[in-house]
Structure formats: structure tokens, C-alpha cells
Protein backbone atom coordinates (compact mmCIF):
# COMPACT_ATOMS: atom_id res chain seq x y z
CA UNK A 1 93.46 83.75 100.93
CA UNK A 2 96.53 85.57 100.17
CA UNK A 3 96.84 89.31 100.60
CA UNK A 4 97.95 91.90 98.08
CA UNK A 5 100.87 93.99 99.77
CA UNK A 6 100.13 97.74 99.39
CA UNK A 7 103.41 98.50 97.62
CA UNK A 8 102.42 102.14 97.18
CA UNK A 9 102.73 103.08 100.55
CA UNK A 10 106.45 102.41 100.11
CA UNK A 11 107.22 103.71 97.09
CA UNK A 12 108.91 107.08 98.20
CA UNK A 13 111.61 105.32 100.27
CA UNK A 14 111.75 101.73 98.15
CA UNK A 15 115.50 103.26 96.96
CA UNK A 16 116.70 104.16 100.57
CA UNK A 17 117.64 100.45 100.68
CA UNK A 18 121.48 99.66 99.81
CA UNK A 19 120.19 95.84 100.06
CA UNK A 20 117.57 96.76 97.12
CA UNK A 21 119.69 99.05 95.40
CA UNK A 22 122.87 96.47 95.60
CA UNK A 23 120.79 93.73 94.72
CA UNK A 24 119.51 95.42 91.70
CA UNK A 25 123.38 96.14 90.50
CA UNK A 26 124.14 92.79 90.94
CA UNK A 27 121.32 91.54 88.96
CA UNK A 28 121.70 93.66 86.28
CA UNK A 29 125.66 92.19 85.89
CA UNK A 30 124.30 88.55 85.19
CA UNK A 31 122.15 90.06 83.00
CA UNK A 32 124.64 91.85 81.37
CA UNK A 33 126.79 88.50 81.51
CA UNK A 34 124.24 86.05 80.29
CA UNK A 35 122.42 87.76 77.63
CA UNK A 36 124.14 89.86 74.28
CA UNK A 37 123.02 93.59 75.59
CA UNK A 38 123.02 95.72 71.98
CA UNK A 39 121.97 99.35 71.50
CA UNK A 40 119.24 98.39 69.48
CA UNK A 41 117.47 96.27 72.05
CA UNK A 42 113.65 97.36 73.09
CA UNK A 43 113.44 95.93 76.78
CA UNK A 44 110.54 95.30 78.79
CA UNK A 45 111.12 95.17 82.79
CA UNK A 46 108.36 93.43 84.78
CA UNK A 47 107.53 93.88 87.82
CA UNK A 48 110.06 97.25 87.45
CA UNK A 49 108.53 98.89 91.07
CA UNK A 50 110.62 102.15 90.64
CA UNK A 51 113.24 101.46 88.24
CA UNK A 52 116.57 100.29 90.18
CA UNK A 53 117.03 97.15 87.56
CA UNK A 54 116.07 99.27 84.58
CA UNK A 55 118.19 102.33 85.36
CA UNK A 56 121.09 99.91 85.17
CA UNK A 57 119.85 98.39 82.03
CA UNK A 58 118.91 101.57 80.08
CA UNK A 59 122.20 102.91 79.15
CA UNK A 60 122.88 99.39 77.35
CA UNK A 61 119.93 99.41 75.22
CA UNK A 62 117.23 101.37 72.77
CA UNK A 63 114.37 101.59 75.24
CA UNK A 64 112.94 100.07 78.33
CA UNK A 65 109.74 99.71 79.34
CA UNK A 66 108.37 99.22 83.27
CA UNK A 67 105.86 97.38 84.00
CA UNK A 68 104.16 97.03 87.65
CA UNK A 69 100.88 97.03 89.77
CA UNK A 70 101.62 99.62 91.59
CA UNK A 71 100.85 103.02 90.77
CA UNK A 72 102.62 104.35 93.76
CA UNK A 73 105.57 102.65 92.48
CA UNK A 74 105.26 103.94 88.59
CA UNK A 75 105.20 107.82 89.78
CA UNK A 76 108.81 107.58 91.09
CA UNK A 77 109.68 105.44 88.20
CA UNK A 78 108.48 108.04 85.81
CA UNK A 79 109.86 111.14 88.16
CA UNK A 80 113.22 109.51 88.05
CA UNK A 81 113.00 108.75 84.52
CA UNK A 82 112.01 112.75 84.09
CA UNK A 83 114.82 113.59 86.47
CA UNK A 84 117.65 111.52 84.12
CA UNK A 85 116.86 112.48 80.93
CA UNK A 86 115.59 108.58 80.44
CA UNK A 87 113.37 109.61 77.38
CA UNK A 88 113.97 105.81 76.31
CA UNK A 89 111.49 105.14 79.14
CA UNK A 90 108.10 104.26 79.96
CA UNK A 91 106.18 102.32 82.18
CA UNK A 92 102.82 101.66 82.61
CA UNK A 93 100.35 99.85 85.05
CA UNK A 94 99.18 96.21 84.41
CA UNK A 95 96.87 93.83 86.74
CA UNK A 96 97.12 90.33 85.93
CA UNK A 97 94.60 89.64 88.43
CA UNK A 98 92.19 91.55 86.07
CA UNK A 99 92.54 89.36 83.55
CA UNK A 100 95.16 92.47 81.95
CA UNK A 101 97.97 91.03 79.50
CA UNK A 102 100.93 92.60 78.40
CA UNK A 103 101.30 94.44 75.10
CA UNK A 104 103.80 95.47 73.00
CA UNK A 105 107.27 93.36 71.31
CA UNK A 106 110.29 93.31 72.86
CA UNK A 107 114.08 91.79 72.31
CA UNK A 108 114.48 91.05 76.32
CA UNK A 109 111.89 90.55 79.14
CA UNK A 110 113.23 90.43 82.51
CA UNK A 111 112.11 90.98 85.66
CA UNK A 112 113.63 90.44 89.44
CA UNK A 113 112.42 89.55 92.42
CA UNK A 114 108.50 89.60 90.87
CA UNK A 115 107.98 86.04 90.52
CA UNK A 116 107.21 84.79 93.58
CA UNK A 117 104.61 87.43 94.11
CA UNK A 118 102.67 86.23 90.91
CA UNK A 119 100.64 83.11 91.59
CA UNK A 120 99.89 81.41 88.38
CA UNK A 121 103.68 81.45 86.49
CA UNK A 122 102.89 79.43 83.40
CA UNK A 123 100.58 82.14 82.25
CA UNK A 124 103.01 85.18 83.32
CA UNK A 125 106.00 82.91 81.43
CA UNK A 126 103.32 82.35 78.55
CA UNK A 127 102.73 86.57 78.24
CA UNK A 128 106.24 87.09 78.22
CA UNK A 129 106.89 84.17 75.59
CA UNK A 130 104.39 85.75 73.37
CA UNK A 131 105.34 89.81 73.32
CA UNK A 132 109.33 88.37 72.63
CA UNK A 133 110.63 89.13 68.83
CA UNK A 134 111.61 86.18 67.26
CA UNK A 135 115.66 85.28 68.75
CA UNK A 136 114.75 87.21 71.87
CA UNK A 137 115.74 86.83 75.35
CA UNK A 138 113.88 86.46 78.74
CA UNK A 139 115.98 86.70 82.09
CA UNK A 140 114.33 86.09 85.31
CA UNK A 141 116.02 86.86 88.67
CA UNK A 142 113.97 85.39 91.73
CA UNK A 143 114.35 83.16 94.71
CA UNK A 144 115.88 79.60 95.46
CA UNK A 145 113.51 77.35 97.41
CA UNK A 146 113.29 78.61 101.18
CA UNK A 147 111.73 77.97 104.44
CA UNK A 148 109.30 81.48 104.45
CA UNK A 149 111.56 83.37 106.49
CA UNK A 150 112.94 85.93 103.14
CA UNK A 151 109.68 88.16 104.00
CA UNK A 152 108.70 89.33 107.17
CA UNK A 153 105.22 89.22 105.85
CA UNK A 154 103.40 87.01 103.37
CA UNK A 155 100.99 89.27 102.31
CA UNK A 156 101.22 89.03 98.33
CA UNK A 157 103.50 86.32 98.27
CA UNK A 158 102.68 83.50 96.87
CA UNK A 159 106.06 81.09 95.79
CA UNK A 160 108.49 80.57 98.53
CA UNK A 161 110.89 80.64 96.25
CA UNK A 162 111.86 78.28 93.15
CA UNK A 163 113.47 74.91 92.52
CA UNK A 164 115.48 75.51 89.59
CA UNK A 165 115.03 72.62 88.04
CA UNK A 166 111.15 72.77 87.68
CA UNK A 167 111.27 76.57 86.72
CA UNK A 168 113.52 75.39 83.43
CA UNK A 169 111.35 72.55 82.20
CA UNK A 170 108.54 75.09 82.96
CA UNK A 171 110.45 77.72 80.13
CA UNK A 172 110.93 74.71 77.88
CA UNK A 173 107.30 73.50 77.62
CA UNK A 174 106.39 76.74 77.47
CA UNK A 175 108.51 77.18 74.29
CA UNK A 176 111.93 78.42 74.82
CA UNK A 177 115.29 77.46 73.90
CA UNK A 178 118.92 77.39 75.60
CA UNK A 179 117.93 77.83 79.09
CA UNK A 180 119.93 77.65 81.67
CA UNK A 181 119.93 79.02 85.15
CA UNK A 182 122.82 79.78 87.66
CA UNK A 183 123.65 82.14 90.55
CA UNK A 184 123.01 85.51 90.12
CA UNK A 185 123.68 87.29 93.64
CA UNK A 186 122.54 86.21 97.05
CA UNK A 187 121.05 88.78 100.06
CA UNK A 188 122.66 88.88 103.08
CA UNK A 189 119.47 89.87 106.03
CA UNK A 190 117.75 89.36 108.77
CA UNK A 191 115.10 87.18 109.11
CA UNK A 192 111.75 87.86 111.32
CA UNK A 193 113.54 86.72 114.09
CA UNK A 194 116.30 88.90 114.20
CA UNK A 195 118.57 86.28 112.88
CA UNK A 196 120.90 87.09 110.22
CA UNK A 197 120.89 84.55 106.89
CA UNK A 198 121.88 84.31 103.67
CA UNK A 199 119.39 83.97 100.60
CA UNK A 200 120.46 82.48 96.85
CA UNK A 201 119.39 84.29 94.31
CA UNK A 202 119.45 82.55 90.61
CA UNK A 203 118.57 83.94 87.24
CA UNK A 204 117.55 81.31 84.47
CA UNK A 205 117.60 82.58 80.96
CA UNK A 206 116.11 81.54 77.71
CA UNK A 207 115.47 82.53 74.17
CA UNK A 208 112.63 82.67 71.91
């Protein structure tokens, strides 16, 4: 059985990464690039851990709203949000393991680097296909297929990576329209080995 990571124990020093942080920017610019960003827009950001995709997001748009299973991760979210002035934030904890759903209606759902750790993706693509408004947008940044050497533990993953091809009949069964996926960044690390490689990154959009 696959382990849950304990993502609160690295909450206070999740930002001290320039990989994470960089990675985040870039993400965030194919965002920006793929989908119509409007001042209006109420955003929902899954799997938001402590904010580095949203933060980049939040000047662009009405509100966003984190989302994450980690409490640990949600404090600094919040303190930073406190810290900012982000009073067009909130966040708050969800356990799809618990049989907990997501709430609320949004314009664009996105999330990065979050699907691989979720096991059953039809029913997380599902959730976010039902809390979009009518027209709305869902961007996903994750993973291209790879051998298992991205994490230098398993624990809490559960996708090792995506085919691309599978993940956009997936949205399209599901329900949603004009998708299309391409290269959003790629990460530049070392593997558990100690040898340094190269990981593509995609993000596949679609509308409601």
C-alpha cells in the first residue's frame, strides 16, 4: 500500500526551493498563455501547498482559492496571504480520501504538480468539471511519463507521471471541450542517484 507523505513537516521551508519557486513562475506563464486571465475571474488552486502558483495568479484575477491536505501547508499559505495584503484569498483543507468533495464555483481550476499524488483522477477531473461556471477553464500542470526516479521517495505518489494522450481523452469523456496539452516547463535535478536529469513538464487545458 502506498504511503501518505507528511507534507506538514515541510511546510516552513517548502519556498526555500528556487527549483519550486521557478517552477511555479514558469507554470503560472503557460497559464497565463493558454487560458484568457480577466479581473473578474474566481480561481480555485488545487493542491495549492503554500501558495507559490497562486501568488503568481492572484494579481490577474478576482479571488483565488487554495485547496490542499495539508494543514501544515495551509498555515503558511494563509500567513503569507496575511503578510501580502491577499484579502482575495482563502484556502481551506479537503481529504479526498475521506470521501470530502470540493465546493464552491469557479471560472478556472488549476492545479500543478498534484496529480500524480491523487490516485483515482477521473473522480478528481469529475469534481473539478462539476464546481466550473459554465465557459470555464481547467489547467493542469503535472508530469510526462517517467521511469520513478522524479521523487526520491514514493510515499504518496501514486502516477509516475502522464501520457498525454490518455490524460486528454480522459478530459473529453469526462466532458470538456478544446483541450489541448503542450509543454509547460521542464525541472532540471538530481535523481536518487546523484545523477542529474531533466523532467518534461506539460499542462493540458480544457473548457467547460
Amino acid at each position: 500500500m502506498t504511503k501518505v507523505r507528511d507534507f506538514d513537516k515541510d511546510a516552513q521551508s517548502w519556498d526555500d526551493s528556487p527549483l519550486r519557486t521557478n517552477l511555479a513562475k514558469e507554470v503560472a506563464a503557460a497559464i497565463m498563455r493558454q487560458v484568457g486571465l480577466k479581473e473578474g475571474m474566481d480561481v480555485l488552486d488545487f493542491g495549492c501547498g503554500t501558495g507559490l502558483l497562486s501568488f503568481n495568479i492572484r494579481p490577474l484575477v478576482r479571488s483565488v482559492t487554495g485547496v490542499d491536505t495539508s494543514k501544515g501547508m495551509l498555515d503558511v499559505f494563509l500567513a503569507k496571504a496575511r503578510q501580502h495584503g491577499g484579502g482575495n484569498m482563502k484556502a481551506y483543507l479537503l481529504d479526498l480520501t475521506l470521501n470530502e468533495r470540493l465546493s464552491g464555483s469557479y471560472h478556472l481550476v488549476m492545479s500543478s504538480m498534484t496529480l500524480h499524488h491523487v490516485k483515482d483522477t477521473r473522480m478528481l477531473v469529475e469534481q473539478f468539471y462539476k464546481v466550473l461556471e459554465d465557459g470555464g477553464h481547467l489547467a493542469l500542470a503535472d508530469l510526462d511519463v517517467e521511469d520513478g526516479r522524479f521523487h526520491d521517495s514514493h510515499d504518496g505518489v501514486f502516477h509516475l507521471g502522464f501520457d498525454r494522450v490518455q490524460l486528454v481523452r480522459l478530459l473529453e469523456v469526462v466532458g470538456f471541450r478544446e483541450v489541448s496539452c503542450s509543454k509547460a516547463t521542464q525541472i532540471c535535478k538530481a535523481d536518487a542517484e546523484g545523477q542529474e536529469r531533466v523532467f518534461s513538464v506539460f499542462l493540458i487545458t480544457g473548457r467547460k
